[in-house]
N, C-alpha and C. Protein backbone atom coordinates (compact mmCIF):
# COMPACT_ATOMS: atom_id res chain seq x y z
N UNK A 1 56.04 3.90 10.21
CA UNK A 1 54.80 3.65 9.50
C UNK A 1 55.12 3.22 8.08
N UNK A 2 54.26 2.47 7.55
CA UNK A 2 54.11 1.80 6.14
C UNK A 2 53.13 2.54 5.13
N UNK A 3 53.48 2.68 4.67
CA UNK A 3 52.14 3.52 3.63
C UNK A 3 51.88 1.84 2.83
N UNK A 4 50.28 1.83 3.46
CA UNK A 4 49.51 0.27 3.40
C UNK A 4 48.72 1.14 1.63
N UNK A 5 47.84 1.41 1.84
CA UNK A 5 46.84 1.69 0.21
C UNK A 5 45.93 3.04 0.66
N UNK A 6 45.70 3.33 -0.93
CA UNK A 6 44.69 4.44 -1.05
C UNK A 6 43.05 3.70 -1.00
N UNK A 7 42.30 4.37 -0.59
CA UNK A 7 41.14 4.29 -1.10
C UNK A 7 40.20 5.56 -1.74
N UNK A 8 40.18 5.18 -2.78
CA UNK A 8 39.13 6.42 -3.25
C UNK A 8 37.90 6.33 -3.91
N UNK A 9 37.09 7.17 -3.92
CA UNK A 9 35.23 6.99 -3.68
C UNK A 9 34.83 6.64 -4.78
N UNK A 10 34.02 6.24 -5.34
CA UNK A 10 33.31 5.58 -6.62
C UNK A 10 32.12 5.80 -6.48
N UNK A 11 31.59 6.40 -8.29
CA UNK A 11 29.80 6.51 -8.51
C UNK A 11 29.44 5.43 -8.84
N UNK A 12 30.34 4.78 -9.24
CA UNK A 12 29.75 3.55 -10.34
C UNK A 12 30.84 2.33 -10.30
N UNK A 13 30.30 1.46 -8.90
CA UNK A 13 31.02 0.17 -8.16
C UNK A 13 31.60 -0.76 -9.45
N UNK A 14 30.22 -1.11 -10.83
CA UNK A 14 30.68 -2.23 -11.67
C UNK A 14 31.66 -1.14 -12.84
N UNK A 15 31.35 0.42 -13.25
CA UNK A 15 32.78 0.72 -13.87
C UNK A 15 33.67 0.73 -13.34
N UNK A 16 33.96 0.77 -12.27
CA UNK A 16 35.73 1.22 -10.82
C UNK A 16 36.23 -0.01 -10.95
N UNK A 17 35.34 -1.16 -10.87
CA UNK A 17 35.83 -2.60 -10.81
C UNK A 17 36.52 -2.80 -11.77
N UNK A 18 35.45 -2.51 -13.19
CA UNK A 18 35.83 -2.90 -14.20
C UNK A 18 37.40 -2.36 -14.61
N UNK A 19 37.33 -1.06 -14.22
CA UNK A 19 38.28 -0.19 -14.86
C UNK A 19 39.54 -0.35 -14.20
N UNK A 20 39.71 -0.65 -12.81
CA UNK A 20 41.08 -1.28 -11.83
C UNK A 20 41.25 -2.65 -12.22
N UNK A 21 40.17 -3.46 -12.97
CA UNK A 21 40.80 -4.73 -13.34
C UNK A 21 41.86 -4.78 -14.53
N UNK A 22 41.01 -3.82 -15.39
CA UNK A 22 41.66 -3.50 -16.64
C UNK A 22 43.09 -3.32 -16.49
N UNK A 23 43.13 -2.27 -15.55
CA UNK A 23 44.93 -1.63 -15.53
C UNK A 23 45.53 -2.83 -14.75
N UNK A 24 45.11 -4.13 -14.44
CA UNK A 24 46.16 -4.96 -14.21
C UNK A 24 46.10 -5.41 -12.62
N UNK A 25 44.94 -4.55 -11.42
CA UNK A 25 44.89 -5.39 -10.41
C UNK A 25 44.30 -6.29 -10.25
N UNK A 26 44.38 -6.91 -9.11
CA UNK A 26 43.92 -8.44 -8.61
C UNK A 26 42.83 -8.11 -7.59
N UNK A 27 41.61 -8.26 -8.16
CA UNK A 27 40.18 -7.82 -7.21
C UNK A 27 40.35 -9.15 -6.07
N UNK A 28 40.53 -8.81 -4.74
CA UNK A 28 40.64 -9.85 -3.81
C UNK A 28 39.10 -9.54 -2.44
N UNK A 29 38.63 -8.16 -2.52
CA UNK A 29 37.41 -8.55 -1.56
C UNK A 29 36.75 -7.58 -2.44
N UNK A 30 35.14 -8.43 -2.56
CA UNK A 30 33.62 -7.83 -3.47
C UNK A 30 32.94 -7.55 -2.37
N UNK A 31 32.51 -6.33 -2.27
CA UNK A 31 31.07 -5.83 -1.54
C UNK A 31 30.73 -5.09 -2.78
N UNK A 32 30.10 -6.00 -3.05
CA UNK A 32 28.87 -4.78 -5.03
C UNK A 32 28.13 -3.88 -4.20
N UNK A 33 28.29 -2.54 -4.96
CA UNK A 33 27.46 -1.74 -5.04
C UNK A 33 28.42 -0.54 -3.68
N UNK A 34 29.04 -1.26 -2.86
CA UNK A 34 29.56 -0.35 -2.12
C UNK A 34 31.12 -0.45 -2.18
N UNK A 35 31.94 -1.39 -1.81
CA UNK A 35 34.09 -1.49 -1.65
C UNK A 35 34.29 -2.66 -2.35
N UNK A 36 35.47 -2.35 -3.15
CA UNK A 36 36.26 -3.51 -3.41
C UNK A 36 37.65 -2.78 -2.92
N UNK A 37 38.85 -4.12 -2.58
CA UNK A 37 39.81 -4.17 -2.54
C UNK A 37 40.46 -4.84 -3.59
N UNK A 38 42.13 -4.45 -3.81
CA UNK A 38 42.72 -4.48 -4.92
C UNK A 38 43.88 -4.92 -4.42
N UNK A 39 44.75 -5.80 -5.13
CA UNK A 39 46.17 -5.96 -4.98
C UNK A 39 46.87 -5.56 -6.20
N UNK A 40 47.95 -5.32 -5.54
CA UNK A 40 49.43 -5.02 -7.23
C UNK A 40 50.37 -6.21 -6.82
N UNK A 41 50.47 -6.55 -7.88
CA UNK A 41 51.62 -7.94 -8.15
C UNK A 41 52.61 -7.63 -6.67
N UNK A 42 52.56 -7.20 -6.22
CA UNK A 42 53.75 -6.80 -5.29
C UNK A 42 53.34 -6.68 -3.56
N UNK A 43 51.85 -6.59 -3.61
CA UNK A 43 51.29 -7.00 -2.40
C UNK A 43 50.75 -5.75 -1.95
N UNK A 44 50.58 -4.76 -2.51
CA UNK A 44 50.52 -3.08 -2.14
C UNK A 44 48.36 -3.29 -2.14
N UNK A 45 47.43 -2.60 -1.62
CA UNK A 45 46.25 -2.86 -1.96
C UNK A 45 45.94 -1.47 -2.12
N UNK A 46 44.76 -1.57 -2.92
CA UNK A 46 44.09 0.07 -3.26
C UNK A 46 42.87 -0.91 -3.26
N UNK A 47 41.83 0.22 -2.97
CA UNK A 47 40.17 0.16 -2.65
C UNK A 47 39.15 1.53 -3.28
N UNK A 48 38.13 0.58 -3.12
CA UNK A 48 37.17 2.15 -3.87
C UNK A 48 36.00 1.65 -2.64
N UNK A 49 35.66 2.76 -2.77
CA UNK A 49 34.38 3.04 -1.41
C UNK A 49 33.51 3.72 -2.03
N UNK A 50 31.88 3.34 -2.43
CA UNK A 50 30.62 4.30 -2.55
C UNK A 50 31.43 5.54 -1.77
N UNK A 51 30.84 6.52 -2.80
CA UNK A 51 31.09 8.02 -2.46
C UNK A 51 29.22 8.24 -1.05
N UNK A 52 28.95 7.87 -1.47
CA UNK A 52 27.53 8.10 -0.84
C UNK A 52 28.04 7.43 0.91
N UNK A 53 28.95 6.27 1.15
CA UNK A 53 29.02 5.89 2.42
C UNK A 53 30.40 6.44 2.85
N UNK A 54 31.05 7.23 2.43
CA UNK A 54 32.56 7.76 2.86
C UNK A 54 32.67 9.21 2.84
N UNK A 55 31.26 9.93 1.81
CA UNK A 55 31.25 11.38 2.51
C UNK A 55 31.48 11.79 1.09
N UNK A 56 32.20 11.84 0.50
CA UNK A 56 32.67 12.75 -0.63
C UNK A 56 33.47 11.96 -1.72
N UNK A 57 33.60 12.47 -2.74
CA UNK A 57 34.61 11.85 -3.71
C UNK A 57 35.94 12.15 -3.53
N UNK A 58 36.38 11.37 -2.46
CA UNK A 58 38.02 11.89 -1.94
C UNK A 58 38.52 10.59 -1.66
N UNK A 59 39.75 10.62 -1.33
CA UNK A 59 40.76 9.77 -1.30
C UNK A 59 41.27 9.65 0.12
N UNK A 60 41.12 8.37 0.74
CA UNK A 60 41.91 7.69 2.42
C UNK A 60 43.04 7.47 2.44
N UNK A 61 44.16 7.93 2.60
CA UNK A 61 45.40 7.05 2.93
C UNK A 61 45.55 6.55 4.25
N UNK A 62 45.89 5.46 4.01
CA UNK A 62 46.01 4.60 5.06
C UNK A 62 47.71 3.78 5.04
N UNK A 63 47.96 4.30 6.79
CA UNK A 63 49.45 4.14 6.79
C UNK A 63 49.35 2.84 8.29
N UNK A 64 50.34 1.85 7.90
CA UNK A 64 49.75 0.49 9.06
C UNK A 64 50.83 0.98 10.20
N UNK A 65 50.27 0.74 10.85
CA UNK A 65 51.52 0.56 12.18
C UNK A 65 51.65 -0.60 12.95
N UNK A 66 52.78 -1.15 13.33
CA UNK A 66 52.72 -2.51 13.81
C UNK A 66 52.21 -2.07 15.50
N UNK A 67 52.28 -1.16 16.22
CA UNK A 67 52.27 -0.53 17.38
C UNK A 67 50.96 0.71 17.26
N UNK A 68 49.91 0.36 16.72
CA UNK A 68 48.86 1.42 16.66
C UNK A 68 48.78 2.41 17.80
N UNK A 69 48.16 1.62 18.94
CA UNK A 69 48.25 2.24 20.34
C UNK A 69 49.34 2.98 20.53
N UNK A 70 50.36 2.51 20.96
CA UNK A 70 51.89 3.43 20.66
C UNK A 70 52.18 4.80 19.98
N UNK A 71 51.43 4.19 18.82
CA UNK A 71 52.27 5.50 18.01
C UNK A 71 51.05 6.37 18.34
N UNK A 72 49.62 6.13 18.09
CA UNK A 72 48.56 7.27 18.53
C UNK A 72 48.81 8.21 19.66
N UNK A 73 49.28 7.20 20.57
CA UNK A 73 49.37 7.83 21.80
C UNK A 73 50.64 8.94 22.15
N UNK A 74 52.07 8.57 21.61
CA UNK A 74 53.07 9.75 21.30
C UNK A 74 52.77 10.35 20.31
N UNK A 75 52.10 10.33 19.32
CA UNK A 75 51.28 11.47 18.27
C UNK A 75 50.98 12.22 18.64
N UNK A 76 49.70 11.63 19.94
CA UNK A 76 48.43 12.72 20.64
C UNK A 76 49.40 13.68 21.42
N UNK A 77 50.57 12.87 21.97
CA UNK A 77 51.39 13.42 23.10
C UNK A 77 52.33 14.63 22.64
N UNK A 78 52.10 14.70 21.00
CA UNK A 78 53.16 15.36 20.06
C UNK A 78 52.15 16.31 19.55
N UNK A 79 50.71 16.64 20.28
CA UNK A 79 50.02 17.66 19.84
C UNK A 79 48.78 16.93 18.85
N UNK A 80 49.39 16.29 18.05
CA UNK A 80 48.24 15.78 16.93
C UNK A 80 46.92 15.50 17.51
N UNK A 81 45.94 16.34 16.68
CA UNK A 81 44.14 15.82 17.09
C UNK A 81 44.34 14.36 16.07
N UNK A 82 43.63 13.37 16.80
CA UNK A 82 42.37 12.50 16.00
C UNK A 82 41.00 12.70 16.10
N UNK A 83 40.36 12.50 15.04
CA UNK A 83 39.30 12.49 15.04
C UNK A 83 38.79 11.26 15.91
N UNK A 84 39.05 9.70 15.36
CA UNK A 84 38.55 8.56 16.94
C UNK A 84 40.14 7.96 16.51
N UNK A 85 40.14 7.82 18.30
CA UNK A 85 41.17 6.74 18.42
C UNK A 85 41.06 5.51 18.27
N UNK A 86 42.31 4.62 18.52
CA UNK A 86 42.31 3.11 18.15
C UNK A 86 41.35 2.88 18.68
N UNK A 87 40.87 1.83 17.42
CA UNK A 87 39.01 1.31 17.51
C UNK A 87 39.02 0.39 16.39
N UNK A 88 38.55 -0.96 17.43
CA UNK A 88 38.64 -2.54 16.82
C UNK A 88 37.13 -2.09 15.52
N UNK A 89 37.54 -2.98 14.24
CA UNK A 89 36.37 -2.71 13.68
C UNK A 89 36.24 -3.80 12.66
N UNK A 90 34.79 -4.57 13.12
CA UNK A 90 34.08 -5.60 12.54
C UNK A 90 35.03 -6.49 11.43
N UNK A 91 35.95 -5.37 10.41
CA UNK A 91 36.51 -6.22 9.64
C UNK A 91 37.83 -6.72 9.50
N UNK A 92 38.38 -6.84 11.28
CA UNK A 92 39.47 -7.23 11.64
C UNK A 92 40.60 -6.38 11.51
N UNK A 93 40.31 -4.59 11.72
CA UNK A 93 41.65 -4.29 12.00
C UNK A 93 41.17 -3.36 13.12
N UNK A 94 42.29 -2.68 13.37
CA UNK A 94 41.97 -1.40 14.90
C UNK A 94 42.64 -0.32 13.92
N UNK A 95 41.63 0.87 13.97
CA UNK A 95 42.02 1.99 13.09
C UNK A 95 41.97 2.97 14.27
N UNK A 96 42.50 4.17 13.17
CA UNK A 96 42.37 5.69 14.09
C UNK A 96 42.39 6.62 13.08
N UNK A 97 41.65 7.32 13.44
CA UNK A 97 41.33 8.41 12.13
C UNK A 97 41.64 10.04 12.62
N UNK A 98 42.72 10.05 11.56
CA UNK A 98 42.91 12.21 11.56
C UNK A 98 42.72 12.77 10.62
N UNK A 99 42.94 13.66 10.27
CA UNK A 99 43.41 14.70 8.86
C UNK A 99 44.46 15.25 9.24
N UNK A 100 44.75 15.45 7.93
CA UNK A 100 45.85 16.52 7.68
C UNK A 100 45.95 17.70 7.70
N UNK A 101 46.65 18.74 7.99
CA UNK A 101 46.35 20.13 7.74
C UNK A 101 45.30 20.96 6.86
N UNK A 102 44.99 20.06 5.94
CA UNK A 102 44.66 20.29 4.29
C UNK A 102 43.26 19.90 4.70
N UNK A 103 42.89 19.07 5.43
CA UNK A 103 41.72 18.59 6.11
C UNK A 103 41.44 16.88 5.48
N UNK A 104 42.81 16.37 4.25
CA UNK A 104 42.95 15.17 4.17
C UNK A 104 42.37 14.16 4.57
N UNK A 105 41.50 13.01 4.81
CA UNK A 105 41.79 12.31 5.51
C UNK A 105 42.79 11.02 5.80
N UNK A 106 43.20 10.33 6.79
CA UNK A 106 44.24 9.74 7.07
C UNK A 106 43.92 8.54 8.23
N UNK A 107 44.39 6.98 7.71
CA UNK A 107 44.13 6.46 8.69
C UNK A 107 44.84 5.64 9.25
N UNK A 108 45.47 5.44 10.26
CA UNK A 108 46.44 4.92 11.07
C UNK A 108 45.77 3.49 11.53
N UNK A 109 46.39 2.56 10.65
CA UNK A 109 45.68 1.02 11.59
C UNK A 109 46.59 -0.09 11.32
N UNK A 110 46.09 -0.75 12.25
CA UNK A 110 46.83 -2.58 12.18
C UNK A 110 46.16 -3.02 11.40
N UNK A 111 46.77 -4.22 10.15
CA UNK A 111 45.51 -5.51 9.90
C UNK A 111 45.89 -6.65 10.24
N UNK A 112 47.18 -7.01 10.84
CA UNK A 112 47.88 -7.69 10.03
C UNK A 112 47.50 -9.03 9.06
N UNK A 113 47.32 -9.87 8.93
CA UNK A 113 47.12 -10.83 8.36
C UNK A 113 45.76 -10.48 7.76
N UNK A 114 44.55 -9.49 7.89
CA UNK A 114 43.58 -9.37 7.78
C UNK A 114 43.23 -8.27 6.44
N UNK A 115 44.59 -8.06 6.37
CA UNK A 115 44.89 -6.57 5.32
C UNK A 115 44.65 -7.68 3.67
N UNK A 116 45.88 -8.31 3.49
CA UNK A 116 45.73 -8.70 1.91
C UNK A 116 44.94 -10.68 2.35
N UNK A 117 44.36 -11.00 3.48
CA UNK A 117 44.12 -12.57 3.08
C UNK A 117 42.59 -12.12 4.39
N UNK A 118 42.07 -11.32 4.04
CA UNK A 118 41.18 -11.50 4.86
C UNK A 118 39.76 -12.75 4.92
N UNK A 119 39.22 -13.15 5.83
CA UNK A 119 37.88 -14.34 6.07
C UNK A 119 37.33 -14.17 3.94
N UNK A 120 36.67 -12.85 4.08
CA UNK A 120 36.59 -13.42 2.33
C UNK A 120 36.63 -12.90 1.37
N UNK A 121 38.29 -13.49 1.86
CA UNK A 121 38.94 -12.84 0.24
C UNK A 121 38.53 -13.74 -0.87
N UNK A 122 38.53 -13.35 -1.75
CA UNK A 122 38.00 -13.57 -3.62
C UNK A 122 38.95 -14.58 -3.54
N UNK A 123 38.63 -16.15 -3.95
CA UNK A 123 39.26 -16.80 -4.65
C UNK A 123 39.62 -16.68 -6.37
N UNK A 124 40.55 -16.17 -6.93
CA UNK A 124 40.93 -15.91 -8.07
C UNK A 124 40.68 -17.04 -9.07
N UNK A 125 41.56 -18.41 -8.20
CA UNK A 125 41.68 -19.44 -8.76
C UNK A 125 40.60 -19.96 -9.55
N UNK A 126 39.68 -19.57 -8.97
CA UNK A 126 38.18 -20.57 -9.31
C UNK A 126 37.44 -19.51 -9.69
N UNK A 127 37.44 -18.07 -9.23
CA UNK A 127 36.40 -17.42 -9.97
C UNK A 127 36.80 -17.08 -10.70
N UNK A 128 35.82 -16.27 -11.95
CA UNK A 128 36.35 -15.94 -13.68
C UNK A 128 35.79 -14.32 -12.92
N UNK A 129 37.00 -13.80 -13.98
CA UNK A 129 37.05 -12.16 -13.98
C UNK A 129 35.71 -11.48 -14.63
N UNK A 130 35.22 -10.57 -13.85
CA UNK A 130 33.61 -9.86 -14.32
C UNK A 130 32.71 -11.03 -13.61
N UNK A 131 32.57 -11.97 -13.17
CA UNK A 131 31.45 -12.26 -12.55
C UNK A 131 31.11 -12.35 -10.74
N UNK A 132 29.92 -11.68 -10.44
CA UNK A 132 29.77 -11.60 -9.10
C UNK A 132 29.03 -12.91 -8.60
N UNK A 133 29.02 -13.39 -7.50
CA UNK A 133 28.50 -14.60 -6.68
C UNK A 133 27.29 -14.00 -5.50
């Protein structure tokens, strides 16, 4: 497994934006008011999610697997609960969702190509920083 990005919850979509642009990431997908995604010069992504649509003000790690099915399935076979198994979802990846001991949550998915260049990703080139479309 790859440790792919964090996501963690946000009250306030235009300060989170504002404030992850500041420290230097690259805003690559806008949903206002609810997720953005983030890149680091290096290809790594972090995201913020409305706290109101993800449950709480907590934090997702999300680890990719090139073999989702695979590895869920000797996981499950290794004792581990999921909460849902591999499950295709609208925005082009197949996830699976557990926790951790701690009650964490944790999510096991493919994107590939869909992770940092997804249908619509933010053109940088042409848009100016702080404005929404």
């Amino acid at each position: 497994m790859k440790l792919n990005q964090v996501t963690v919850g946000c009250l306030d979509y235009d300060r989170s934006v504002t404030f992850y642009r500041q420290l230097g990431l690259t805003q690559i997908v806008d949903s206002p008011r609810r997720y953005a995604r983030f890149e680091t010069a290096t290809g790594e992504t972090f995201s913020i999610h409305a706290v109101e649509e993800i449950g709480a003000p907590t934090s997702m790690t999300y680890f990719e697997c090139d073999e989702l099915d695979a590895k869920v399935a000797w996981l499950q076979s290794s004792g581990v609960t999921f909460d849902t198994g591999p499950t295709d979802q609208s925005w082009g990846w197949r996830e699976a969702r557990l926790r951790d001991p701690a009650g964490n949550p944790l999510c096991l998915f493919y994107g590939g190509n869909n992770r940092r260049f997804p249908p619509w990703r933010i053109d940088n080139a042409t848009k100016k920083k702080g404005t929404e479309e």
